[in-house]
PDB file of N, CA and C in Angstrom:
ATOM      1  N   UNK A   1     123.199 105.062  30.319  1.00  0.00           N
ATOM      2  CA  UNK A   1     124.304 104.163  30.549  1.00  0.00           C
ATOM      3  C   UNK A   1     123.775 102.765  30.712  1.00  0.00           C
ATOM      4  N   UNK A   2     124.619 101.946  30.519  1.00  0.00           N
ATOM      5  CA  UNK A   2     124.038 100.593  30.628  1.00  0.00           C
ATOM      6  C   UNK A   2     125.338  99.448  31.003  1.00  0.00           C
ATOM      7  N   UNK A   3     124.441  98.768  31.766  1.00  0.00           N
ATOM      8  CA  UNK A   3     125.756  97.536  31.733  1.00  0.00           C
ATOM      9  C   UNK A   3     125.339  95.728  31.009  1.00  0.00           C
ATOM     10  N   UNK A   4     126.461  95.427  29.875  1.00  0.00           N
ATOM     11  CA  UNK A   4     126.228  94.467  29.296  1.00  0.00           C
ATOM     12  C   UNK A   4     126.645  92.836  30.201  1.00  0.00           C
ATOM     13  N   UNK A   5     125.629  92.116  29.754  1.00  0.00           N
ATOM     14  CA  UNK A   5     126.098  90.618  30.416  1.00  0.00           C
ATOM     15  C   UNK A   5     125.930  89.839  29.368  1.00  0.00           C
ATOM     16  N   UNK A   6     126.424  88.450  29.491  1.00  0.00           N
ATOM     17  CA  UNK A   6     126.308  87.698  28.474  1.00  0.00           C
ATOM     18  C   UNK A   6     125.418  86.866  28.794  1.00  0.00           C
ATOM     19  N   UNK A   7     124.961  86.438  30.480  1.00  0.00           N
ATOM     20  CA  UNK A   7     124.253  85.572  30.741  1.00  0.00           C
ATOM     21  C   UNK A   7     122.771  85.498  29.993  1.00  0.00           C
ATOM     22  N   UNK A   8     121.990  84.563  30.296  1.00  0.00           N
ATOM     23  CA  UNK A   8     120.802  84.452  29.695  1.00  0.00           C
ATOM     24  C   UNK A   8     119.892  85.406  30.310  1.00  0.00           C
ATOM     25  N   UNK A   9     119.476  85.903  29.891  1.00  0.00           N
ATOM     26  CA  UNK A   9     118.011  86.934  30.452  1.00  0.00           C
ATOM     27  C   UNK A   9     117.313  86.456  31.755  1.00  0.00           C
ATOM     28  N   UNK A  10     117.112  85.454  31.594  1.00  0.00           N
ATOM     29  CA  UNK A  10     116.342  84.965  32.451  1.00  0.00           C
ATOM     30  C   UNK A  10     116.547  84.543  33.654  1.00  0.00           C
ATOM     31  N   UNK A  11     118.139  83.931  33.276  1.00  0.00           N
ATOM     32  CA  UNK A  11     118.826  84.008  34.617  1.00  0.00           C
ATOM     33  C   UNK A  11     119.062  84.840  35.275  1.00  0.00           C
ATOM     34  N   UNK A  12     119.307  86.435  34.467  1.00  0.00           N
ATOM     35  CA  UNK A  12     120.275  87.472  35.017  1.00  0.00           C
ATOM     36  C   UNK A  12     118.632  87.876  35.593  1.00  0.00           C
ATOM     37  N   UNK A  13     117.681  88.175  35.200  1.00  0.00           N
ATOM     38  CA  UNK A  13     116.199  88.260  36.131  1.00  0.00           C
ATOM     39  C   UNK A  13     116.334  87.924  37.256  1.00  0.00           C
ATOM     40  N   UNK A  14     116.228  86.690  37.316  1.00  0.00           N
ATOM     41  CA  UNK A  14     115.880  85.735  38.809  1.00  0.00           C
ATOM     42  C   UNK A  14     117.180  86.016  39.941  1.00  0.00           C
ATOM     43  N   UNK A  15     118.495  86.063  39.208  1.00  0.00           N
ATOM     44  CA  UNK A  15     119.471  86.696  39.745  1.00  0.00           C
ATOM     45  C   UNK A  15     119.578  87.471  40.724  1.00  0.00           C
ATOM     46  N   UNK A  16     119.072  88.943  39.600  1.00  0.00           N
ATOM     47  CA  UNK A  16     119.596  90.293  40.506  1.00  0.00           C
ATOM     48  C   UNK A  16     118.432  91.110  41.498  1.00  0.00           C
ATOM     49  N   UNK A  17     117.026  90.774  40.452  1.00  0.00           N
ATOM     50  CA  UNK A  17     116.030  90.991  41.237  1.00  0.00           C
ATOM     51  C   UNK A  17     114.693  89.573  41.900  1.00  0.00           C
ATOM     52  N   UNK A  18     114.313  90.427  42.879  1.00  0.00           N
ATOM     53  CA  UNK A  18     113.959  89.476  43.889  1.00  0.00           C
ATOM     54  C   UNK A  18     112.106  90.507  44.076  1.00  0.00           C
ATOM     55  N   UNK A  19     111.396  89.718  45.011  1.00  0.00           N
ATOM     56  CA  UNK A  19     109.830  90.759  44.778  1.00  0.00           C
ATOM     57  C   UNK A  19     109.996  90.879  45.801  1.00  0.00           C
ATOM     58  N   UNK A  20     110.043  92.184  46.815  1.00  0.00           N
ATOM     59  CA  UNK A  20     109.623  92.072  48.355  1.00  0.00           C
ATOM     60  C   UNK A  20     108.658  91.620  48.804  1.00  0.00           C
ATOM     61  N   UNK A  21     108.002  91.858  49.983  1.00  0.00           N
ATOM     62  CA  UNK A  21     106.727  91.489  50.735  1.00  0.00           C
ATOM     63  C   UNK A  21     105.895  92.557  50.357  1.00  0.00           C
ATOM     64  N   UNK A  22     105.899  93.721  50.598  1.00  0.00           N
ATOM     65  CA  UNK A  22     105.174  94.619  49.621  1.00  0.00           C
ATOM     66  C   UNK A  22     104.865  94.689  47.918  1.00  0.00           C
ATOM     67  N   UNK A  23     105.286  93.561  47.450  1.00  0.00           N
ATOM     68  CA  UNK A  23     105.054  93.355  46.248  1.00  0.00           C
ATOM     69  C   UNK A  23     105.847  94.798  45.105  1.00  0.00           C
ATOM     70  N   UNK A  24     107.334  94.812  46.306  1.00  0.00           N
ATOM     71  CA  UNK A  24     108.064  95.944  45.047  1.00  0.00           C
ATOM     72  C   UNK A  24     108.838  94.797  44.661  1.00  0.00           C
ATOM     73  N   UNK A  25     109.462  96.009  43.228  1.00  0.00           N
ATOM     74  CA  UNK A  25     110.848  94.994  43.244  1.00  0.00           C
ATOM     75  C   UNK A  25     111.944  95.545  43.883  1.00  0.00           C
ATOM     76  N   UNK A  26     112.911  94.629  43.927  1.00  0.00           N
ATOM     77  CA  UNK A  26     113.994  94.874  45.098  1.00  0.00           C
ATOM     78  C   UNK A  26     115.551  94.205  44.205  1.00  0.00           C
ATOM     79  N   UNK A  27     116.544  95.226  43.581  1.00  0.00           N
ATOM     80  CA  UNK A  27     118.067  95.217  43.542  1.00  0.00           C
ATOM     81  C   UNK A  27     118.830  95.903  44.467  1.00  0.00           C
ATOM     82  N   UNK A  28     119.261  95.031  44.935  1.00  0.00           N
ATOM     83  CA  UNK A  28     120.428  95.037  46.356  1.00  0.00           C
ATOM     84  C   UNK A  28     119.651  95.729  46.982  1.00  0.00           C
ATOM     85  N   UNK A  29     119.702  97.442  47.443  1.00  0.00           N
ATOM     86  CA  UNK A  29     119.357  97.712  48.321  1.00  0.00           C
ATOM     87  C   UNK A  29     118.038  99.169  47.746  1.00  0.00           C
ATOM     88  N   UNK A  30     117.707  98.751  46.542  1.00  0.00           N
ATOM     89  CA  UNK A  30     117.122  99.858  46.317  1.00  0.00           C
ATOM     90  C   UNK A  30     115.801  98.838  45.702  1.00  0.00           C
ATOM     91  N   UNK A  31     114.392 100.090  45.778  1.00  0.00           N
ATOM     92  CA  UNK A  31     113.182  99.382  45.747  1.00  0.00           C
ATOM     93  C   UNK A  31     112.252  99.700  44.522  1.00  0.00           C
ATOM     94  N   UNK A  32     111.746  99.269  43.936  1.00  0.00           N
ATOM     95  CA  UNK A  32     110.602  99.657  42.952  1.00  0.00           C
ATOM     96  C   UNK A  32     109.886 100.932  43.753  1.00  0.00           C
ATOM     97  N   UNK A  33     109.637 101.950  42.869  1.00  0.00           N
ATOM     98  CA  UNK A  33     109.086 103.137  43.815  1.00  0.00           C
ATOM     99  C   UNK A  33     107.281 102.401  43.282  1.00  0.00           C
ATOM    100  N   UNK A  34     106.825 101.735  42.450  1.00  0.00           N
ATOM    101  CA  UNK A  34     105.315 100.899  42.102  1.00  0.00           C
ATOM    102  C   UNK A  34     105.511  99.768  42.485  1.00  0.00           C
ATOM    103  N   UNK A  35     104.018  98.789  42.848  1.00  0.00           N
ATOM    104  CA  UNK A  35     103.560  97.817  43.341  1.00  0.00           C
ATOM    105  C   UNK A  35     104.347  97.178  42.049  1.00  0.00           C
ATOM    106  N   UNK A  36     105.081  96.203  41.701  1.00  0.00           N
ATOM    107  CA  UNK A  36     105.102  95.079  40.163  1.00  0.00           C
ATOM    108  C   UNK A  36     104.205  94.006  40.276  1.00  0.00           C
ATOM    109  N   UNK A  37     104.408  93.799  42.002  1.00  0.00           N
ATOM    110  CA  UNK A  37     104.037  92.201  41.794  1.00  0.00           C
ATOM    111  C   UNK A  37     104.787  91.107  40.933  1.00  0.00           C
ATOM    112  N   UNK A  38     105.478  90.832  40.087  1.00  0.00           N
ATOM    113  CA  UNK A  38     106.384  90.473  39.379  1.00  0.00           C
ATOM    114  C   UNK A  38     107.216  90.712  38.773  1.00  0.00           C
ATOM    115  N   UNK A  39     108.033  90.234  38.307  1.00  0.00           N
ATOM    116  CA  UNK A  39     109.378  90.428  37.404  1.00  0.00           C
ATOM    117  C   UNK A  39     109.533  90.599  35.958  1.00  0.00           C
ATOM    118  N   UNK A  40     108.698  90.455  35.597  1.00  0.00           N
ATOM    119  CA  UNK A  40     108.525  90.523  34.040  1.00  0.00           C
ATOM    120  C   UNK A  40     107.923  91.645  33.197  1.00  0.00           C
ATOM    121  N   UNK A  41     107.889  92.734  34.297  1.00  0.00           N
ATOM    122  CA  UNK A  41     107.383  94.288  33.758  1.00  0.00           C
ATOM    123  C   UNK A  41     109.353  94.701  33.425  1.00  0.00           C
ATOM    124  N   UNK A  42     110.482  94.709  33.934  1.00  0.00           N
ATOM    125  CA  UNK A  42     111.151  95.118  33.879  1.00  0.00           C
ATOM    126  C   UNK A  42     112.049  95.312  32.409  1.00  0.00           C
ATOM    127  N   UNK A  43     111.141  94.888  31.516  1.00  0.00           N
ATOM    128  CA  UNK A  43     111.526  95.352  30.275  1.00  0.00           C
ATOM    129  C   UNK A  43     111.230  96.614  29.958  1.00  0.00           C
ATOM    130  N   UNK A  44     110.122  97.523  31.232  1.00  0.00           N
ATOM    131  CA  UNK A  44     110.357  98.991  30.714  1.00  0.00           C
ATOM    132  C   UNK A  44     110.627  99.540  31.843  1.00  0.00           C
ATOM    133  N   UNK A  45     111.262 100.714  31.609  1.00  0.00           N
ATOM    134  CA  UNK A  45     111.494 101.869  32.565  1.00  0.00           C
ATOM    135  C   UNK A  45     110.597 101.497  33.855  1.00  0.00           C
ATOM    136  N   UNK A  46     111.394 101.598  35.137  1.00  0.00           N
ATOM    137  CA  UNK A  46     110.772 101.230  36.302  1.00  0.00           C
ATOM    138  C   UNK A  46     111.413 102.308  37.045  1.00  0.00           C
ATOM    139  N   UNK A  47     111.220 103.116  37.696  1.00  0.00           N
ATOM    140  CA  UNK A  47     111.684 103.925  38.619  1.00  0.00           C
ATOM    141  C   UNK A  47     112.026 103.158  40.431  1.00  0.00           C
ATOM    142  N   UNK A  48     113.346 103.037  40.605  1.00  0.00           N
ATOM    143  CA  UNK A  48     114.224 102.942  41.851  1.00  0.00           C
ATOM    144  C   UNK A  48     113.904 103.650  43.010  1.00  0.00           C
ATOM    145  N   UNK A  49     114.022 103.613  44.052  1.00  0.00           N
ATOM    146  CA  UNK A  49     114.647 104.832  44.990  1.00  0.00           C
ATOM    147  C   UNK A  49     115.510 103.499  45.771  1.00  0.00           C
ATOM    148  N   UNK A  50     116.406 104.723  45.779  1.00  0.00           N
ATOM    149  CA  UNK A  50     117.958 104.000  46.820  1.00  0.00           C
ATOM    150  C   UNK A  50     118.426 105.174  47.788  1.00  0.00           C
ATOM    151  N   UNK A  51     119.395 104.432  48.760  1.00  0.00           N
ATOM    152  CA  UNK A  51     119.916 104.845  49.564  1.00  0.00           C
ATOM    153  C   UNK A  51     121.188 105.409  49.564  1.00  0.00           C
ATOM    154  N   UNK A  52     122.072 106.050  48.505  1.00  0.00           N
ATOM    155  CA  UNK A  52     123.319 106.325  48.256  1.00  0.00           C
ATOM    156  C   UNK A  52     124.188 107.416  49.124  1.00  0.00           C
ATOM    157  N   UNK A  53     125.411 106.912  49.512  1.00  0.00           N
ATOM    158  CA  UNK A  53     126.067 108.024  50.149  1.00  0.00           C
ATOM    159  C   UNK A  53     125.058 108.625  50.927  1.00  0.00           C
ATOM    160  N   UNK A  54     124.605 108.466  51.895  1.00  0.00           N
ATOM    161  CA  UNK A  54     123.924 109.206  53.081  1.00  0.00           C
ATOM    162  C   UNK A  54     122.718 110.372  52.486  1.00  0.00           C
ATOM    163  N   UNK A  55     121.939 109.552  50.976  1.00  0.00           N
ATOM    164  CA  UNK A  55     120.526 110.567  50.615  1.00  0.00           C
ATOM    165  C   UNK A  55     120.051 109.275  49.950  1.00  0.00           C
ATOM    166  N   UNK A  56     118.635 109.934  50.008  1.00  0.00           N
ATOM    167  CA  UNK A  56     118.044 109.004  48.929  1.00  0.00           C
ATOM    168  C   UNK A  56     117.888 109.826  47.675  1.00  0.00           C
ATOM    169  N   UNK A  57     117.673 108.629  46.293  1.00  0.00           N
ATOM    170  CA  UNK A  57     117.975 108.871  45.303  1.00  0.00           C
ATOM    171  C   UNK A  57     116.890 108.310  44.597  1.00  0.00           C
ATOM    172  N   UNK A  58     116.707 108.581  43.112  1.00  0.00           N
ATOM    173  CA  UNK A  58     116.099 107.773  41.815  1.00  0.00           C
ATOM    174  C   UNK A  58     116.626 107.631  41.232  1.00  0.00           C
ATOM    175  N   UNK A  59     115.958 106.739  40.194  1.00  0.00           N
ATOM    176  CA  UNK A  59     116.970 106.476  38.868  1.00  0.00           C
ATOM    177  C   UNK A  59     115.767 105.163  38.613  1.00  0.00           C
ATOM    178  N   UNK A  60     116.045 104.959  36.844  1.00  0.00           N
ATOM    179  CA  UNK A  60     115.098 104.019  36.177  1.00  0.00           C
ATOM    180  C   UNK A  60     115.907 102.946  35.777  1.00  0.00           C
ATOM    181  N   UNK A  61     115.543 101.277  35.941  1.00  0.00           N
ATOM    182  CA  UNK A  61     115.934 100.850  35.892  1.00  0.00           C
ATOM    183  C   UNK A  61     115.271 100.174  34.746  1.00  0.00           C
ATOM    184  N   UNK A  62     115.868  99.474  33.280  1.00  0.00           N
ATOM    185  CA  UNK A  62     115.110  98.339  32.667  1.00  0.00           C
ATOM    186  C   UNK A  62     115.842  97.245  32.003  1.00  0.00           C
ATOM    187  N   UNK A  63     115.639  96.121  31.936  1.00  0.00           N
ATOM    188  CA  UNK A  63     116.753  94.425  31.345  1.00  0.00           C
ATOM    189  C   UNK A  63     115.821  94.539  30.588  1.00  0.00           C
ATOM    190  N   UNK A  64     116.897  94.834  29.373  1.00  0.00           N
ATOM    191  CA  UNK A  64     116.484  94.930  27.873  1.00  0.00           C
ATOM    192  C   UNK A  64     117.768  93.332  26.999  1.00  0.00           C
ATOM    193  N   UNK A  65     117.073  92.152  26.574  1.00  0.00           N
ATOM    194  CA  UNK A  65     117.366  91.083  25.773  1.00  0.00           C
ATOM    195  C   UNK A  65     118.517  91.748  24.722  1.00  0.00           C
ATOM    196  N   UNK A  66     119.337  91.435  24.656  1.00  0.00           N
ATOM    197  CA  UNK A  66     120.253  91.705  23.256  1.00  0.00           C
ATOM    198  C   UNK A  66     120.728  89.888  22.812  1.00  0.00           C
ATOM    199  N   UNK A  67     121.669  89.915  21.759  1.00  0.00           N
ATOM    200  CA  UNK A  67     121.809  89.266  21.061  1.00  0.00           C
ATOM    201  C   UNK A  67     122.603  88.422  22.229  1.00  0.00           C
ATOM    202  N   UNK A  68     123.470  88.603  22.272  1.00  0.00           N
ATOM    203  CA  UNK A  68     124.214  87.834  22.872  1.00  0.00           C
ATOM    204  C   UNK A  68     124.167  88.115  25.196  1.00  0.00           C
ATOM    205  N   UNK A  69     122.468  87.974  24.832  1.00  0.00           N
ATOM    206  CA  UNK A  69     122.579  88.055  26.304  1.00  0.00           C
ATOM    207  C   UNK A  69     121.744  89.212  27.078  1.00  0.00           C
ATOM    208  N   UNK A  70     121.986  90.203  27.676  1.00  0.00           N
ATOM    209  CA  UNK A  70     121.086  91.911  28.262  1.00  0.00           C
ATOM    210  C   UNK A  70     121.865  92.435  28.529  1.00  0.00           C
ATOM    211  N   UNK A  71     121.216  93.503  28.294  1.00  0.00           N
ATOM    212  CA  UNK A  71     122.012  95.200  29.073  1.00  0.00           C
ATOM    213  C   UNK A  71     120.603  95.765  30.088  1.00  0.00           C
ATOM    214  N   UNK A  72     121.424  95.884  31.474  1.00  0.00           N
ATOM    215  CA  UNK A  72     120.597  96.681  32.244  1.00  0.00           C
ATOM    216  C   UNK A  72     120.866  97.851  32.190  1.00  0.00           C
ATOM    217  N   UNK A  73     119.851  98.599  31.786  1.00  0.00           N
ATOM    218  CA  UNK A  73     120.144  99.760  31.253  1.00  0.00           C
ATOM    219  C   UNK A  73     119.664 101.242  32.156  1.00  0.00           C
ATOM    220  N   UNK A  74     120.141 101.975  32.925  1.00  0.00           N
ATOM    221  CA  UNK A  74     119.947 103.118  33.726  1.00  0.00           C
ATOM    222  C   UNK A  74     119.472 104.167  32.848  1.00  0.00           C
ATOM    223  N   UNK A  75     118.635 104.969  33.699  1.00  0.00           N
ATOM    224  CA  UNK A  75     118.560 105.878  33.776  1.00  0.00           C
ATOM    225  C   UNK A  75     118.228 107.269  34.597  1.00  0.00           C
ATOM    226  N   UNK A  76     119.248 108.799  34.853  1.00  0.00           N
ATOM    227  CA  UNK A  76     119.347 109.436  35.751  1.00  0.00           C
ATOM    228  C   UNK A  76     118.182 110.137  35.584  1.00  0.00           C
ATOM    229  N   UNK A  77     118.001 110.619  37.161  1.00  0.00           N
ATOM    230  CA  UNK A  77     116.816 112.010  36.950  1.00  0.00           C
ATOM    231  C   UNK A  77     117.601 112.992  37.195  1.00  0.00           C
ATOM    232  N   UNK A  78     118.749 113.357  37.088  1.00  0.00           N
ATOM    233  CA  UNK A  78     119.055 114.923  37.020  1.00  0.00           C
ATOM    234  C   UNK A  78     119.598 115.404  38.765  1.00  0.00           C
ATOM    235  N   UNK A  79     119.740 114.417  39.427  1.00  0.00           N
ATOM    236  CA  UNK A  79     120.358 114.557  41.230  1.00  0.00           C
ATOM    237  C   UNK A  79     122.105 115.100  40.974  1.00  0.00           C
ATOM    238  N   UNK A  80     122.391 115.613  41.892  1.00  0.00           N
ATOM    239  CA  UNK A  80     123.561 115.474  42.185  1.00  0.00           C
ATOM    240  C   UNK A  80     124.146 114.295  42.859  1.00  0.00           C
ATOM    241  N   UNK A  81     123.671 113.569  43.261  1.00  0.00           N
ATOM    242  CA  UNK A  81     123.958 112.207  43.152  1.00  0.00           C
ATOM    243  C   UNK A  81     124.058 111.107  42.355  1.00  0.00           C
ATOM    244  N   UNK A  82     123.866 111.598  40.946  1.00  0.00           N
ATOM    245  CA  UNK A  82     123.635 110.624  39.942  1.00  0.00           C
ATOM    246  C   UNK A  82     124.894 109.890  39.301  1.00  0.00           C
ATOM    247  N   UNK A  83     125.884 110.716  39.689  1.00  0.00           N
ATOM    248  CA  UNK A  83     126.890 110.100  39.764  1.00  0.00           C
ATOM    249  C   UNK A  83     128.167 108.695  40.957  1.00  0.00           C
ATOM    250  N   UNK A  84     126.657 108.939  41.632  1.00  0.00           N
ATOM    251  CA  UNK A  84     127.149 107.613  42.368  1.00  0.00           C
ATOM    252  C   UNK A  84     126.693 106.288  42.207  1.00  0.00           C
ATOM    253  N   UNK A  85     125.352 106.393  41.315  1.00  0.00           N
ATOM    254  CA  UNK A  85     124.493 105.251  40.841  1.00  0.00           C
ATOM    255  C   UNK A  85     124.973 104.007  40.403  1.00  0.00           C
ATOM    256  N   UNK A  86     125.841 104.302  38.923  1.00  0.00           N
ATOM    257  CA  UNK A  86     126.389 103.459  38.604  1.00  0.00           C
ATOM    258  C   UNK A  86     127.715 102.296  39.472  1.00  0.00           C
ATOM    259  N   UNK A  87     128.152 103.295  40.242  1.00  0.00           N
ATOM    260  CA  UNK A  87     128.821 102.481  41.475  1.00  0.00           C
ATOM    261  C   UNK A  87     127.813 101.601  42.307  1.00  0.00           C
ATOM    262  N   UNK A  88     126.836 101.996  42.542  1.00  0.00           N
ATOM    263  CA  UNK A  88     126.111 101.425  43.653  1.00  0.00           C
ATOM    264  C   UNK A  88     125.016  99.867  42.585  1.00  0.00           C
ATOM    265  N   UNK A  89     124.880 100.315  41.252  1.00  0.00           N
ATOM    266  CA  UNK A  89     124.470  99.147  39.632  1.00  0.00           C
ATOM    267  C   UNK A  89     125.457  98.345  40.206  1.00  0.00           C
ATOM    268  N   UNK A  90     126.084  98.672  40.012  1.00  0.00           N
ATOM    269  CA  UNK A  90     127.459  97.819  39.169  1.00  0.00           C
ATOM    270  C   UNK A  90     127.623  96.689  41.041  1.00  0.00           C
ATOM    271  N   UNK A  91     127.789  97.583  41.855  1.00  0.00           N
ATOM    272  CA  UNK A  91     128.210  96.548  42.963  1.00  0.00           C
ATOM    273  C   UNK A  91     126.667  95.735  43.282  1.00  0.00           C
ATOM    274  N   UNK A  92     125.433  95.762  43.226  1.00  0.00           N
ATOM    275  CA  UNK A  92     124.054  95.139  43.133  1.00  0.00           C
ATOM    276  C   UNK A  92     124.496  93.407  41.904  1.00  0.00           C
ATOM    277  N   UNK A  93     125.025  93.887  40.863  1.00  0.00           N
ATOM    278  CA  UNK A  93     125.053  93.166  39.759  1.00  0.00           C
ATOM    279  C   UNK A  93     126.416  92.191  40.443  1.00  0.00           C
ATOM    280  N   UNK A  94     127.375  92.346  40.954  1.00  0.00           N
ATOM    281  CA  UNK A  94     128.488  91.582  41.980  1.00  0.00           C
ATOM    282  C   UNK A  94     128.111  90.775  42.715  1.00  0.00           C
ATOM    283  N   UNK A  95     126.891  91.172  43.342  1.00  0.00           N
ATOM    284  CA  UNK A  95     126.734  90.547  44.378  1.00  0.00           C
ATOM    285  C   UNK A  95     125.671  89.484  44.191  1.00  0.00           C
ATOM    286  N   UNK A  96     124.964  89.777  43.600  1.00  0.00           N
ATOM    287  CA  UNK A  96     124.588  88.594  42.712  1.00  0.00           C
ATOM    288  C   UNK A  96     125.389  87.494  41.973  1.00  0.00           C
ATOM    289  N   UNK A  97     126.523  87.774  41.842  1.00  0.00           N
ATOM    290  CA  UNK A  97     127.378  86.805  40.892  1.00  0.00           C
ATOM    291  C   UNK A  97     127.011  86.722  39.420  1.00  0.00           C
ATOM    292  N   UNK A  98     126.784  88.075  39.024  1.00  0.00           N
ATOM    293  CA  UNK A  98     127.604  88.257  37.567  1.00  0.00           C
ATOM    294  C   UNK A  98     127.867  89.359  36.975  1.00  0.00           C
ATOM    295  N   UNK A  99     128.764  88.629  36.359  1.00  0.00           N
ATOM    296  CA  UNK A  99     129.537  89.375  35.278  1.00  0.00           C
ATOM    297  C   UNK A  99     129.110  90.190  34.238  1.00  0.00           C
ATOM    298  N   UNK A 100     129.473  91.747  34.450  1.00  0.00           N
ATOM    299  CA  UNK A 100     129.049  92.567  33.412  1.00  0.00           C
ATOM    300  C   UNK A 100     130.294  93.505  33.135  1.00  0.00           C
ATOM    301  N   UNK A 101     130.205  94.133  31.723  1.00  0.00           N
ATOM    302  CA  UNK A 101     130.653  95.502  31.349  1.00  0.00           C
ATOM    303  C   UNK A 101     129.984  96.503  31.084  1.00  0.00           C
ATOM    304  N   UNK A 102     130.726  97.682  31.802  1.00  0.00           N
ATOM    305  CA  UNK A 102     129.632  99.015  31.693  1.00  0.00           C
ATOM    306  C   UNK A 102     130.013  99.346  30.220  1.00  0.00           C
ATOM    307  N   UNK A 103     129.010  99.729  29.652  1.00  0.00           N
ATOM    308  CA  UNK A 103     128.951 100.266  28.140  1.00  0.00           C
ATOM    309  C   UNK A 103     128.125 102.046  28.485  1.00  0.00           C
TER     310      UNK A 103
END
């Protein structure tokens, strides 16, 4: 699943993710499960862990460039929770201030 933006890449980067003090990365409330040290690995598959509905969870996260802009693009590991993910994407990408459609 993925959600499309029109903004510039680079903005929607600096945007939504941020580097912790441990040198993860950090959307809203969920963490790079690897050290990045920066922002610019997230063009591939990065594995999450979050806090959803009262468990923790995974899921892969990667901002892949399209034509008119990126799609952050998910992916599940197979939880019974995986269906809360995209709720918990989608409100991360809000709160940042922008605008996407889930595709």
């Amino acid at each position: 699943m993925n959600f499309n933006m029109t903004d510039d890449y680079h903005e929607v980067l600096s945007r939504l993710f941020t580097i912790g003090e441990d040198k993860r990365v950090l959307i809203g409330t969920a963490r790079s499960r690897e050290s990045l040290g920066k922002l610019d690995g997230l063009g591939e598959w990065t594995l999450f862990s979050d806090y959803i509905m009262e468990g923790f969870v995974t899921y892969f996260l990667r901002l892949v460039r399209t034509v008119d802009g990126c799609d952050l693009e998910v992916r599940f590991t197979g939880t019974n929770r995986d269906r809360y993910i995209p709720y918990a994407v989608r409100n991360y990408i809000k709160w940042a201030g922008i605008e996407a459609e889930q595709g």
